[in-house]
Each structure stands twice: as C-alpha cells, then as structure tokens.
Protein backbone atom coordinates (compact mmCIF):
# COMPACT_ATOMS: atom_id res chain seq x y z
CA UNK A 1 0.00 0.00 0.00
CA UNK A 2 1.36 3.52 -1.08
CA UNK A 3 1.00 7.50 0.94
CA UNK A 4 0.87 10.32 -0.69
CA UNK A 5 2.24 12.64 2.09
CA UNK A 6 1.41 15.73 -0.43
CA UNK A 7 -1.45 16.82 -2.90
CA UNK A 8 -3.44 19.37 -3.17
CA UNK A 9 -7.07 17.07 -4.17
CA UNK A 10 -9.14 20.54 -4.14
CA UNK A 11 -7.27 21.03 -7.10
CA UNK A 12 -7.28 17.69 -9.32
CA UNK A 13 -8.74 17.61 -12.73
CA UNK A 14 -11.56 15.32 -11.90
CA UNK A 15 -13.29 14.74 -15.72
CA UNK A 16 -11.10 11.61 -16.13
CA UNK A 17 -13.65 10.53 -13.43
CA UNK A 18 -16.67 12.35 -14.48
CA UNK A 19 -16.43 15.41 -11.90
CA UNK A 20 -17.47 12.97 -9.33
CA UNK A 21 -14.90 12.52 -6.46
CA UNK A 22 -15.90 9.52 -4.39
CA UNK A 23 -15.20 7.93 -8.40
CA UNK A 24 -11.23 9.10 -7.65
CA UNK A 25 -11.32 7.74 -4.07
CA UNK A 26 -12.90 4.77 -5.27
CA UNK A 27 -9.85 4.29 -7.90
CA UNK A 28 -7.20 5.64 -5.71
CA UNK A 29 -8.09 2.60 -3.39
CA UNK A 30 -7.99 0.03 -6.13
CA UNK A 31 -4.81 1.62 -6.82
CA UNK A 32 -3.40 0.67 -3.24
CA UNK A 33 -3.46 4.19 -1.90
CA UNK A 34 -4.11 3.86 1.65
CA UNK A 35 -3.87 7.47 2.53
CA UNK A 36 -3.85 10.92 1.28
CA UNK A 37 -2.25 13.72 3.14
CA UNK A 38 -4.27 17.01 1.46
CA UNK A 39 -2.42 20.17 2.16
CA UNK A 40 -3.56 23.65 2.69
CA UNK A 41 -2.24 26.94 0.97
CA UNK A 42 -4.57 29.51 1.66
CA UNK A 43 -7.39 30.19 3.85
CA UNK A 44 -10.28 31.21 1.22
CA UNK A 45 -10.35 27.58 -0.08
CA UNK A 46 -9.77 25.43 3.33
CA UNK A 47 -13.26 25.42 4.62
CA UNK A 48 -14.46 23.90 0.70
CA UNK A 49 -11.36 21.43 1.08
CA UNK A 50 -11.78 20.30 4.40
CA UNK A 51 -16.04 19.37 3.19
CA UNK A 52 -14.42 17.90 0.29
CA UNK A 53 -12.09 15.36 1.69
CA UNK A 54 -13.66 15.02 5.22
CA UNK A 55 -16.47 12.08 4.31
CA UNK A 56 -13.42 9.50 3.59
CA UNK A 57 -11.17 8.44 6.32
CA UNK A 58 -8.09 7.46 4.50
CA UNK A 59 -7.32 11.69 3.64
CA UNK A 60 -5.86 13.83 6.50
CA UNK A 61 -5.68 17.70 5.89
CA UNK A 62 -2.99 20.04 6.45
CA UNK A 63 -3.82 23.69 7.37
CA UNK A 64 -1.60 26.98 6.13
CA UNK A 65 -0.84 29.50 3.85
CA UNK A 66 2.15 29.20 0.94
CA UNK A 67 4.58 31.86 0.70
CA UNK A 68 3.61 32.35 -2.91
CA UNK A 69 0.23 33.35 -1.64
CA UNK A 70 -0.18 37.12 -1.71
CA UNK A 71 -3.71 37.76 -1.71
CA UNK A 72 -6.21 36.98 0.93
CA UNK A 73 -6.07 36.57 4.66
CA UNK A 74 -3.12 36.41 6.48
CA UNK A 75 -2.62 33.81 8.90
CA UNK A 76 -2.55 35.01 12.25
CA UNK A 77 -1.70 32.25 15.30
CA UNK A 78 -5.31 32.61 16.45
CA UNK A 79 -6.99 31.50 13.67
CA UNK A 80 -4.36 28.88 12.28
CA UNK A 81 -4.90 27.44 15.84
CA UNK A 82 -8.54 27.32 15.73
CA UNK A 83 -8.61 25.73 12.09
CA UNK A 84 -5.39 23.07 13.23
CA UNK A 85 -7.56 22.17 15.96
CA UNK A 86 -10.18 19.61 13.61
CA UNK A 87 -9.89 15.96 13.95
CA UNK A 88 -8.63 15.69 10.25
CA UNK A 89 -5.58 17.74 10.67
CA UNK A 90 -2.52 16.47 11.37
CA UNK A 91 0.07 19.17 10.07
CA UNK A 92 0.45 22.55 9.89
CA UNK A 93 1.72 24.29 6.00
CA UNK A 94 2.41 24.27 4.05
CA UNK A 95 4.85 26.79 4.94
CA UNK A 96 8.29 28.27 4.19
CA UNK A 97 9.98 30.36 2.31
CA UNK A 98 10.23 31.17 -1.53
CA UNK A 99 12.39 33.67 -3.43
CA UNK A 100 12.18 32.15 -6.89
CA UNK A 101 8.49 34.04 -6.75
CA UNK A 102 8.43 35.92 -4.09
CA UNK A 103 11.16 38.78 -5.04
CA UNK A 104 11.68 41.80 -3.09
CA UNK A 105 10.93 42.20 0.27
CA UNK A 106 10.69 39.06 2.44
CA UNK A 107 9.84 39.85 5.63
CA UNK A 108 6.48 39.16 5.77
CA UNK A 109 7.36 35.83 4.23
CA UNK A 110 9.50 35.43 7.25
CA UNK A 111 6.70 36.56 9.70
CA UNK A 112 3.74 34.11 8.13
CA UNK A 113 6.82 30.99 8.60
CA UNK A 114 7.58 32.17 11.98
CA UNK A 115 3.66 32.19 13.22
CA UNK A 116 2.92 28.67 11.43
CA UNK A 117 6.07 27.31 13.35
CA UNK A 118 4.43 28.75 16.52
CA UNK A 119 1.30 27.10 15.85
CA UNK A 120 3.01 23.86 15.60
CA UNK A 121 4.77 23.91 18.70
CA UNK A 122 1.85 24.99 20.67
CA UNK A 123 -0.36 21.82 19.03
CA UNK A 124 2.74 19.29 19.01
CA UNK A 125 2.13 18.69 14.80
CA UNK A 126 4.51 18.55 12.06
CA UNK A 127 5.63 21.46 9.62
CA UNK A 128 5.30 20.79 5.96
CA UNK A 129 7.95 23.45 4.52
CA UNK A 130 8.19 24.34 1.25
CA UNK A 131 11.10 25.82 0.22
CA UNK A 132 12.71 27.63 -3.45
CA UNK A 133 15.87 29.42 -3.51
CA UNK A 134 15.57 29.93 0.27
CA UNK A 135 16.80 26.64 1.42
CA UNK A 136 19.37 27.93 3.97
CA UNK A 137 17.26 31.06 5.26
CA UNK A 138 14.59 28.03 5.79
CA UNK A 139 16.87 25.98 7.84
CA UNK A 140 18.23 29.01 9.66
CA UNK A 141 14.70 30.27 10.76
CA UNK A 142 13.60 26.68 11.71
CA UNK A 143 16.57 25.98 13.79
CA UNK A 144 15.98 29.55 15.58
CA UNK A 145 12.19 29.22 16.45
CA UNK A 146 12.95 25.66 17.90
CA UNK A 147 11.22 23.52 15.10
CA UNK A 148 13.01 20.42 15.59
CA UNK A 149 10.84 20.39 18.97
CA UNK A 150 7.95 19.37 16.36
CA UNK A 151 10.09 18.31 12.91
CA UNK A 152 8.20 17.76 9.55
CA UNK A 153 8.65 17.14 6.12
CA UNK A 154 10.78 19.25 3.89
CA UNK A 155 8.63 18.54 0.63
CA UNK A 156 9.19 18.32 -3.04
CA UNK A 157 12.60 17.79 -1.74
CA UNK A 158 15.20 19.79 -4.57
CA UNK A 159 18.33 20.11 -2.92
CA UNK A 160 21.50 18.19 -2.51
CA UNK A 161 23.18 15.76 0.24
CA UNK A 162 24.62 17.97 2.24
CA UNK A 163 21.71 20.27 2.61
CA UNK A 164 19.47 17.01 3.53
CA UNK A 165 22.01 15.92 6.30
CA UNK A 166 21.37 19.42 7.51
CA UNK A 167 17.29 18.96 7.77
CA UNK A 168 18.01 15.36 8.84
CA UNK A 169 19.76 16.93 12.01
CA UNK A 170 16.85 18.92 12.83
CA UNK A 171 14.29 16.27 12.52
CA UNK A 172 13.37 16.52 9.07
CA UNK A 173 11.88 14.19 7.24
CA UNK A 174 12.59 14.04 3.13
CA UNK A 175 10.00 13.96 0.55
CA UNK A 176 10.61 13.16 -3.13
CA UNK A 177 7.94 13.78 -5.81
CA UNK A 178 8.12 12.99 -9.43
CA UNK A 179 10.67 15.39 -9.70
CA UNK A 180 13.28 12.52 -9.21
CA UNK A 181 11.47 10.47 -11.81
CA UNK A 182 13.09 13.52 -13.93
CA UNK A 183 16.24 12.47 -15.81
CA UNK A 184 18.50 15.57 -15.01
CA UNK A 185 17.48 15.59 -11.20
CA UNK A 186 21.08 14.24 -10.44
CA UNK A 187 21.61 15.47 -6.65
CA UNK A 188 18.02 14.41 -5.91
CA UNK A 189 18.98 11.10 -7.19
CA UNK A 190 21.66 11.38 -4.65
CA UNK A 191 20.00 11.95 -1.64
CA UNK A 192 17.17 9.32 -2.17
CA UNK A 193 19.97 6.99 -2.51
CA UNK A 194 21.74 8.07 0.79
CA UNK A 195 18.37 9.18 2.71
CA UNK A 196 17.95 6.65 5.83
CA UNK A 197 15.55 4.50 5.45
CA UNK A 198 13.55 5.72 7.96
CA UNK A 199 13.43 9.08 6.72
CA UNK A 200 12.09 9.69 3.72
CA UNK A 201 8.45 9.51 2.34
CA UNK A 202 6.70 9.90 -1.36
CA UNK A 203 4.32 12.41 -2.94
CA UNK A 204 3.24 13.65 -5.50
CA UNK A 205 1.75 17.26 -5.17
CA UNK A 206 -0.67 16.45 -7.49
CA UNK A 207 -2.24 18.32 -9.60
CA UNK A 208 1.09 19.11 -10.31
CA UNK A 209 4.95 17.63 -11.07
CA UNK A 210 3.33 14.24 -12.70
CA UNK A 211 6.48 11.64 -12.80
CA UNK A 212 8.04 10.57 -16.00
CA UNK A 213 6.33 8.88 -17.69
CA UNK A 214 3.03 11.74 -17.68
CA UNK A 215 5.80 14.30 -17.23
CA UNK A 216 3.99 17.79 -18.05
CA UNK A 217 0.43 16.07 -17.87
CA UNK A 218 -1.70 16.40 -15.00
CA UNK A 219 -0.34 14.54 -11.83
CA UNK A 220 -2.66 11.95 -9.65
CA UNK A 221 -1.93 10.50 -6.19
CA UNK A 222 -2.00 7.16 -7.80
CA UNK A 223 0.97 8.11 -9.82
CA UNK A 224 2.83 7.94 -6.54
CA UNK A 225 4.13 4.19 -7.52
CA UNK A 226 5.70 5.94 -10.50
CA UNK A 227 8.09 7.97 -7.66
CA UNK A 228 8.08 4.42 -5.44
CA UNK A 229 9.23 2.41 -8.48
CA UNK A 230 12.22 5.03 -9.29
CA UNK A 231 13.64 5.06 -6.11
CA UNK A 232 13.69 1.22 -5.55
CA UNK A 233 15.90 1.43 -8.71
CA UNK A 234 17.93 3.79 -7.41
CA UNK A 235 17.96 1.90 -3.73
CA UNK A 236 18.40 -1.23 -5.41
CA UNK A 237 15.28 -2.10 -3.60
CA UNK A 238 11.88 -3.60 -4.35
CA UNK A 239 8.30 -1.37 -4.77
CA UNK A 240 7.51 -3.21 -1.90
CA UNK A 241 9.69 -2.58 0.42
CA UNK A 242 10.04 1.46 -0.19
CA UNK A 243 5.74 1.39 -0.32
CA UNK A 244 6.28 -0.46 3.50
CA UNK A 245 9.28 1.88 4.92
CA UNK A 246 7.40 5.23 3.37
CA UNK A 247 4.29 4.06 5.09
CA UNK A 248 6.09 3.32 8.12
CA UNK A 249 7.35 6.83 7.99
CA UNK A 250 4.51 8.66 7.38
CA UNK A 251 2.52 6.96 10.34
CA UNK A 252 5.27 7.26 12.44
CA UNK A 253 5.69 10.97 11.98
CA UNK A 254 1.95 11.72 12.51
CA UNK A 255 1.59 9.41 15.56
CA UNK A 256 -1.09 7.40 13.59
C-alpha cells in the first residue's frame, strides 16, 4: 500500500472521473493508496477542502498559507490554531519560504513561517515546509524558532546531500515527488539513494509535477508508484519494500 504525504485534491482535474470525487477515491483505493495527506495553501479555499475530503477516512488535511500566496487573509496564530484544531488535521503548511516568486521584500514571508512554526509547537504537529531558492534562510529560521521540537517534512525535496544531512539533524523528514522520476534531477537522485531509510516519504503534489512517464500532464496520487518504483531502482530495492518503509514513515511521523 502507497501515501501520498502531499497533494493538493481541491485542485485535481476530476473529468477523467466524471467530476465525481468519491469515483477518484474509489480508484485511488484500487490503486493501493491507503492514505492521502491534502495540504492547505490559503485560507479562502480550506473550509471547501476540508467538506471535500472530510467524508473518507483514508485523507488527512494540512492547514496553512504558501509563501507564494499574496492575496487573501493572512494567517494570524489565532486562527491557524482554531482551524489546526479539527480531527482531520494532522500538520500545519504548508509553509516556508520562496524567493524564486516571491522577489523583493521578504519579511512578511518570514513573519507568516515564523507564526505557522508557533502554531506547531503549541499543538505538538509537524511542519510541511516548502522551500525555493531559500533553502538555507529556511533551515536558519527553523533551527531559531525551535522547530526540531515538532520536525516535519521538507517537501518536493530539490536540494543536494549535504543540505538534507542538515534537515536530517533537525528532525526533518525528506520527501521526493516525481521530480526525481526527472532524468536531469542528479543530486536528488543522490539523496534518495543516501536518505535513511527511515526518513524519507513519497508524494506527489498532485495536480502538479506528474512523474516521468506523464511528465507535463496532469499529476494523480495514484501516480505515486511511478516515484516508489524510481527510487527502488535507485535503492536497489523492491516497490515493496520502499511502499512499506514510506508508510512506516509517514505513520510514524503523525503518531497514527
């Protein structure tokens, strides 16, 4: 059985299955996906994605706001807290830091990451961090605020061995998506060769970053084998056994 510790199913082109979504559950568990981690990025849309997902038991919710949103509410600790609070969430993000979009000035980008870190601390769940040309400001601000207290995932992981020792150290968890399906994706190669085995997990951030081979077509959570089967090549490993220790993971992390 696979996890996808990261899509965004609010967001999934659903005509393959006739606009109905209990027809995508219903084929996701065919597909052996036992569990769908649906994250957050704004607040306008959370209250339609948490009615979405919350009739089906295998999909947990994250709550948060991306740095590349710019428009809409801004998360304040209050309300994240009142939101995070729900039975269906088990993380708080997704979160971070992004300078590939968001030029200029970053301090607000700092002050939104620095009040979802608070949030997580107070409610003892895991950070999902997103992160884009700001991978050592990330780290920097997460090992100031005390977020190894809580750890997380460091999602759509993109950066090289020695960076994912560094998030290792602080608790971290690694997540590859179909980016390291890609064929140039060397140093992601790398670290999914050399990530412990018990820490790293799969995803696909579906609707987008499909694997090779739907590369540039719109991405599934049951395309999450696709990332499985590459890095049991890469592991020298079996499906199997990287669908069992990513599972492992994931529960593990979330105290399920």
């Amino acid at each position: 059985m696979f996890i996808d510790s990261h899509c965004h199913l609010d967001r999934i082109d659903l005509k393959p299955y006739h606009n109905d979504f209990d027809l995508f559950v219903a084929d996701a568990r065919r597909k052996e996906i036992s569990r769908m981690l649906c994250i957050g990025i704004d607040l306008e849309s959370y209250s339609d994605m948490l009615a979405l997902v919350e009739p089906y038991p295998e999909i947990s919710v994250s709550v948060g706001v991306h740095p590349n949103v710019t428009e809409g509410r801004e998360p304040s600790v209050d309300e994240l807290l009142q939101l995070a609070t729900h039975d269906k969430v088990i993380a708080i993000g997704e979160t971070g830091l992004d300078y590939f979009h968001g030029k200029g000035d970053t301090e607000w980008q700092f002050r939104r990451f620095s009040n979802h870190i608070q949030v997580a601390k107070t409610l003892n769940k895991p950070l999902i961090i997103h992160t884009r040309d700001a991978g050592h400001d990330s780290l920097d601000l997460l090992r100031r605020e005390g977020a190894d207290s809580v750890g997380g995932i460091i999602h759509c992981f993109t950066e090289d061995w020695a960076y994912a020792e560094k998030a290792l150290e602080l608790g971290f968890y690694i997540s590859f998506s179909g980016i390291v399906t890609f064929k140039n994706a060397h140093a992601i190669k790398e670290v999914a060769q050399k990530v412990p085995a018990d820490r790293f997990l799969i995803e696909t951030d579906s609707p987008y970053l499909a694997p090779s081979p739907y590369r540039g077509k719109p991405n599934y959570p049951t395309y999450v084998r696709y990332v499985a089967e590459h890095i049991a090549e890469l592991r020298g490993s079996t499906v199997e056994e990287i669908a069992e220790l990513s599972t492992g993971n994931f529960h593990r992390l979330f105290g399920l």
